[in-house]
Protein backbone atom coordinates (compact mmCIF):
# COMPACT_ATOMS: atom_id res chain seq x y z
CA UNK A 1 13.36 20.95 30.09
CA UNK A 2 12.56 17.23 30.40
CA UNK A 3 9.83 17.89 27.59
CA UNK A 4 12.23 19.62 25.37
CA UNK A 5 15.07 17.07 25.81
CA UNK A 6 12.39 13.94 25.28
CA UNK A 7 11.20 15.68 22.31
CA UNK A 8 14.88 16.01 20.83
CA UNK A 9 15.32 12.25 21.24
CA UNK A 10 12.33 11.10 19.62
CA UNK A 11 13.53 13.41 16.26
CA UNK A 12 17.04 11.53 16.45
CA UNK A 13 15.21 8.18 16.92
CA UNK A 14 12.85 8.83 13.86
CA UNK A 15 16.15 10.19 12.13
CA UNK A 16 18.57 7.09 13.02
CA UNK A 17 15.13 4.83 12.09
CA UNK A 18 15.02 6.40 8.33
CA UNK A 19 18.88 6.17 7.78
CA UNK A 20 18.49 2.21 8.34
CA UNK A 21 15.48 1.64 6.24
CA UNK A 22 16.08 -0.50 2.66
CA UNK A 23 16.22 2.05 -0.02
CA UNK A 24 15.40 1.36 -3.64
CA UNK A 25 17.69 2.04 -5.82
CA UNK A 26 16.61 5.61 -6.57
CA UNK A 27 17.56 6.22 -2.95
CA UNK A 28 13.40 6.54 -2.09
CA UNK A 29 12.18 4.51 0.93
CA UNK A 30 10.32 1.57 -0.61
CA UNK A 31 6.54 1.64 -0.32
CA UNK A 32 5.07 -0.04 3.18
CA UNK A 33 3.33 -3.06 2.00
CA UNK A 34 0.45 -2.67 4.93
CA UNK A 35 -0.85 0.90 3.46
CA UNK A 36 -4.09 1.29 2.77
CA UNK A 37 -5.02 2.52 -0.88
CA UNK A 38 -8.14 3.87 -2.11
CA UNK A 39 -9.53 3.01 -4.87
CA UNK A 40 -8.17 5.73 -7.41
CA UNK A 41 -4.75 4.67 -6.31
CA UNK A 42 -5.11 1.21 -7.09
CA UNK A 43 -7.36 2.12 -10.03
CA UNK A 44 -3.76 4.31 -11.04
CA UNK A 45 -1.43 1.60 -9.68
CA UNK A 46 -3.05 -1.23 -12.18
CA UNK A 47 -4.31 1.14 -14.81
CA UNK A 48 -7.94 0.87 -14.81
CA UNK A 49 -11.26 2.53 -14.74
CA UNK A 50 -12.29 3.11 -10.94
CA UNK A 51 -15.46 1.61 -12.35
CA UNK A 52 -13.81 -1.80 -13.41
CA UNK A 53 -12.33 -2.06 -9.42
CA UNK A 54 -16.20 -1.65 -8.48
CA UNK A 55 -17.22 -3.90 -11.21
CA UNK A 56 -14.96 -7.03 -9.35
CA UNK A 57 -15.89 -5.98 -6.21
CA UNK A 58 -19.28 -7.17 -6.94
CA UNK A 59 -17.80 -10.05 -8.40
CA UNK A 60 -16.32 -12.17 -5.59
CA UNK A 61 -12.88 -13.48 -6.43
CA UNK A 62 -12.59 -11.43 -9.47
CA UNK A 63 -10.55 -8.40 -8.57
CA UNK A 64 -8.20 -7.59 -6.02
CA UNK A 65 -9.19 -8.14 -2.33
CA UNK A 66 -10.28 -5.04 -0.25
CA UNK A 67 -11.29 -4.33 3.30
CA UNK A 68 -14.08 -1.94 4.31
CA UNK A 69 -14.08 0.93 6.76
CA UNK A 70 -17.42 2.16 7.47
CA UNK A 71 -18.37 3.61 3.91
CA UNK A 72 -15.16 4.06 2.63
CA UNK A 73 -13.35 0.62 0.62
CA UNK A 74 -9.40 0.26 1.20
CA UNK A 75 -6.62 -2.03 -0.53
CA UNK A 76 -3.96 -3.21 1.32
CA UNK A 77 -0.33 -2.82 -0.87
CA UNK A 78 0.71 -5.81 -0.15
CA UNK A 79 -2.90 -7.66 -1.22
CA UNK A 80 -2.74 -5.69 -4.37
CA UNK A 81 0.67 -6.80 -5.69
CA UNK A 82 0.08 -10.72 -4.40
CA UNK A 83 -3.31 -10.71 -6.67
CA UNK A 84 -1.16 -8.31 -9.39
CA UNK A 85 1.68 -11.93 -8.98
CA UNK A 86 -1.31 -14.56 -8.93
CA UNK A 87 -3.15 -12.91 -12.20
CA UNK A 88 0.38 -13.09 -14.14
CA UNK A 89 1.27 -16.74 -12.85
CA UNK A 90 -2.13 -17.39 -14.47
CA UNK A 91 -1.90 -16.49 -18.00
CA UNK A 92 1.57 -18.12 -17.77
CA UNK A 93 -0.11 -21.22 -17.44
């Protein structure tokens, strides 16, 4: 009973929680700037080669900054679109 009735309060929690978040306006839930992407979703999100992201990597300071985890190499949103808004400040200038 107490499991059952917890339960039911952590689904209206989660529900009132997703009513309140800022929606876009297409109505979607805009993205969470502290997810990780992989590398074909960045590769997608700036539209380029997979190989040009692995390219920079061994570049320092050319391409977007990434974290590793174990093997695997992650982009944080939110470092993505600040080096997307400091690459188009440059060529202003």
């Amino acid at each position: 009973m107490f499991d059952e009735a917890l339960e039911h309060l952590a689904k209206r929690v989660a529900e009132l929680v997703v009513e309140r978040l800022p929606r876009e306006t297409s109505g979607r839930v805009p993205p969470d700037p502290l997810e990780m992407l992989t590398t074909g979703e960045v590769a997608t999100l700036l539209k380029v080669h997979q190989v040009s992201l692995k390219q920079w990597r061994g570049r320092r300071g050319t391409g977007p900054p990434y974290v590793r985890i174990g093997r695997s190499i992650r982009y944080r949103r939110r470092d993505v679109e600040a080096w997307m808004e400091e690459i188009k400040d440059e060529r202003r200038e």
